[in-house]
C-alpha atoms as a PDB file:
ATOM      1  CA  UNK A   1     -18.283  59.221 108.755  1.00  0.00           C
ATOM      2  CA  UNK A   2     -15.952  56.530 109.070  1.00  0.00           C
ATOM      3  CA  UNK A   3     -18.036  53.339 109.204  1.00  0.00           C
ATOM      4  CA  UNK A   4     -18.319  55.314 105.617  1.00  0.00           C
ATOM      5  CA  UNK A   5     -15.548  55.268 105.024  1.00  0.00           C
ATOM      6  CA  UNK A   6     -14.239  51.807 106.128  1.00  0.00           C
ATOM      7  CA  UNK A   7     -17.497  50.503 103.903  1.00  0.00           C
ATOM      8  CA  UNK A   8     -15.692  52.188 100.191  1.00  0.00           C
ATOM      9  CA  UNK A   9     -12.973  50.540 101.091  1.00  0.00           C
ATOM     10  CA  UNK A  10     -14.061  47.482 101.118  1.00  0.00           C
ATOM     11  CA  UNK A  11     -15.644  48.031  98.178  1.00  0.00           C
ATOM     12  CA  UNK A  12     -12.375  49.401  96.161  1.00  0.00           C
ATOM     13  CA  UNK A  13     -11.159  45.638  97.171  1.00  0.00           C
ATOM     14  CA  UNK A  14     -11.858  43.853  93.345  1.00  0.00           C
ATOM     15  CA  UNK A  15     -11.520  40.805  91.561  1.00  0.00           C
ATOM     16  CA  UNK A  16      -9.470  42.522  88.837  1.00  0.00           C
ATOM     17  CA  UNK A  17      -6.371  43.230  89.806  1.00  0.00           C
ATOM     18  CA  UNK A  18      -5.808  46.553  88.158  1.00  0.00           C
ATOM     19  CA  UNK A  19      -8.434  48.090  89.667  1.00  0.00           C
ATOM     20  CA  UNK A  20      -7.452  46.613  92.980  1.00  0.00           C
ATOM     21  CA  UNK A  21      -4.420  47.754  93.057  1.00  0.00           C
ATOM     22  CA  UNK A  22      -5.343  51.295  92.088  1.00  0.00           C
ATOM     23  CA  UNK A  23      -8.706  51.989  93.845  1.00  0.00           C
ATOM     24  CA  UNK A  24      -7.051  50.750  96.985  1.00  0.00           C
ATOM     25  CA  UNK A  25      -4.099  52.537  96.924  1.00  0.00           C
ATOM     26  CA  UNK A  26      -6.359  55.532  95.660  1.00  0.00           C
ATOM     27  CA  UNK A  27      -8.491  54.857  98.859  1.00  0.00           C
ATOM     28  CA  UNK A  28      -5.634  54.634 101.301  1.00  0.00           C
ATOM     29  CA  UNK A  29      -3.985  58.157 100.237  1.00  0.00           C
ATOM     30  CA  UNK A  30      -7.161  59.879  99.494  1.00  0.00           C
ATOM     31  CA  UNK A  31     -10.370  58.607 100.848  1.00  0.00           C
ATOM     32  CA  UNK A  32     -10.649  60.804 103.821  1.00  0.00           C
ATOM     33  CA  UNK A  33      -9.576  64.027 102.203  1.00  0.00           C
ATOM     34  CA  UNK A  34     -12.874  63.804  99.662  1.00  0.00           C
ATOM     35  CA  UNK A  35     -15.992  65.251 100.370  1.00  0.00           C
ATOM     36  CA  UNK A  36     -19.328  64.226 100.902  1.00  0.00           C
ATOM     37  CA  UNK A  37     -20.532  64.919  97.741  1.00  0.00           C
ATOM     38  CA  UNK A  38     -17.323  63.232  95.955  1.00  0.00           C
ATOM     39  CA  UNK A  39     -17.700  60.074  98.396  1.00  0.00           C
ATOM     40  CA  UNK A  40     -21.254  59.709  97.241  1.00  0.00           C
ATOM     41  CA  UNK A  41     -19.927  59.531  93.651  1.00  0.00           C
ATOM     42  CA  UNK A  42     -16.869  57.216  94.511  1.00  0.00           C
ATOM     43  CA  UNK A  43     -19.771  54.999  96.212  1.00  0.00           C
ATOM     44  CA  UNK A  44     -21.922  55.051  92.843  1.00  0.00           C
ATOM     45  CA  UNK A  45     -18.711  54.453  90.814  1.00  0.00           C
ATOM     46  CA  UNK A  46     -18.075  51.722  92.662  1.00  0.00           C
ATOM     47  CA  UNK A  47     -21.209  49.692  91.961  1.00  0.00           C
ATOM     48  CA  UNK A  48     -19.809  49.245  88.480  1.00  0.00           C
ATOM     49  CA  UNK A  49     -18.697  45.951  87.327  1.00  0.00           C
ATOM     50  CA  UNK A  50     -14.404  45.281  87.003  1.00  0.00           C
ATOM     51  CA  UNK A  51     -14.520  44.784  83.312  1.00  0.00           C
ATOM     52  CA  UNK A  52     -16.747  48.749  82.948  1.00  0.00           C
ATOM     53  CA  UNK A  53     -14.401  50.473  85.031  1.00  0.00           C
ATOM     54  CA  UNK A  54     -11.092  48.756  83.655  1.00  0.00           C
ATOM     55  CA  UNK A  55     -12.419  49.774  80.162  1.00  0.00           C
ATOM     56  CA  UNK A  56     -13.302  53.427  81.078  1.00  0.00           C
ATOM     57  CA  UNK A  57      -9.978  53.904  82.986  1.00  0.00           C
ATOM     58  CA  UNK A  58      -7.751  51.996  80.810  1.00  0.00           C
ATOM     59  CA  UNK A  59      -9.809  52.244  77.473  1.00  0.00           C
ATOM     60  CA  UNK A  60     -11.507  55.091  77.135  1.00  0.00           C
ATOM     61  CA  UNK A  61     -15.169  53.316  76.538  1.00  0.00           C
ATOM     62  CA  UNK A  62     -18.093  55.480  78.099  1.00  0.00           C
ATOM     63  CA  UNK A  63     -19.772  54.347  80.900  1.00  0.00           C
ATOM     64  CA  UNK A  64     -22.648  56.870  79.659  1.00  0.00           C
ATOM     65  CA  UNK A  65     -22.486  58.705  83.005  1.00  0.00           C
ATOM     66  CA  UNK A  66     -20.646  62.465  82.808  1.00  0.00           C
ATOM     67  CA  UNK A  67     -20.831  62.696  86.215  1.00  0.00           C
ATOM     68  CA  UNK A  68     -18.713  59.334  86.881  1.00  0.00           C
ATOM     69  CA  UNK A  69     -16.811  59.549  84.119  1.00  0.00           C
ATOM     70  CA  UNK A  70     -15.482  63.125  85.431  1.00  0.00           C
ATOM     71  CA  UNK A  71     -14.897  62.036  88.827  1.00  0.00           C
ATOM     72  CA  UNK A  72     -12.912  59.021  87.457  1.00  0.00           C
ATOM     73  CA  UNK A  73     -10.726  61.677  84.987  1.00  0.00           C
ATOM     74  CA  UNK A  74     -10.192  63.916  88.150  1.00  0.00           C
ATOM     75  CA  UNK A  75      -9.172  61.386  90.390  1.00  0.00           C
ATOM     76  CA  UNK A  76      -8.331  57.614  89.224  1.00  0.00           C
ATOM     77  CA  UNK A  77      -7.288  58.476  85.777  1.00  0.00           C
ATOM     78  CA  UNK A  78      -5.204  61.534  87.554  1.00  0.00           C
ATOM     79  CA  UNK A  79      -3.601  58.957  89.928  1.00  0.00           C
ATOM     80  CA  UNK A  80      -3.092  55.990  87.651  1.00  0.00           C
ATOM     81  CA  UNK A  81      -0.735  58.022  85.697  1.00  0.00           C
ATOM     82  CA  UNK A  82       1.231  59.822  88.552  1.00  0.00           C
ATOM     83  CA  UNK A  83       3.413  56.641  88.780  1.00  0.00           C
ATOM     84  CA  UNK A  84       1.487  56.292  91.546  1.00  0.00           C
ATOM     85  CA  UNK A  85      -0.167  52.703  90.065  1.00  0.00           C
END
């Protein structure tokens, strides 16, 4: 499990630096307590271009997915506005 888990965090690394800041801060306090099934959909989620997932999180513009879209409200949308980004 953790060459899995080393391999989503370097893909929560991004160009934008929004997202970098928050999916790597997300990954370093809360990678390793997800589950399988919720790593598999962090891993999906993460094969979505900066500008997608800065609009979804940020913007509120569907990235016609319910099942990324609620792992992104329970999690990075969640953390983004604990004052922890």
């Amino acid at each position: 499990m953790s060459k899995e888990i080393n391999r989503i965090k370097w893909k929560c690394r991004r160009g934008m630096r929004e997202l970098d800041l928050l999916l790597r801060e997300f990954a370093a306090k809360y990678l390793e307590k997800l589950d399988e099934t919720n790593l598999k959909i962090l891993d999906e989620v993460l094969d979505y271009d900066d500008q997608s997932l800065f609009d979804y999180i940020f913007k509120n513009i569907s990235l016609s997915n319910n099942k990324h879209e609620h792992f992104i409200d329970k999690f990075l949308k969640k953390f983004s506005t604990m004052g922890n980004f």
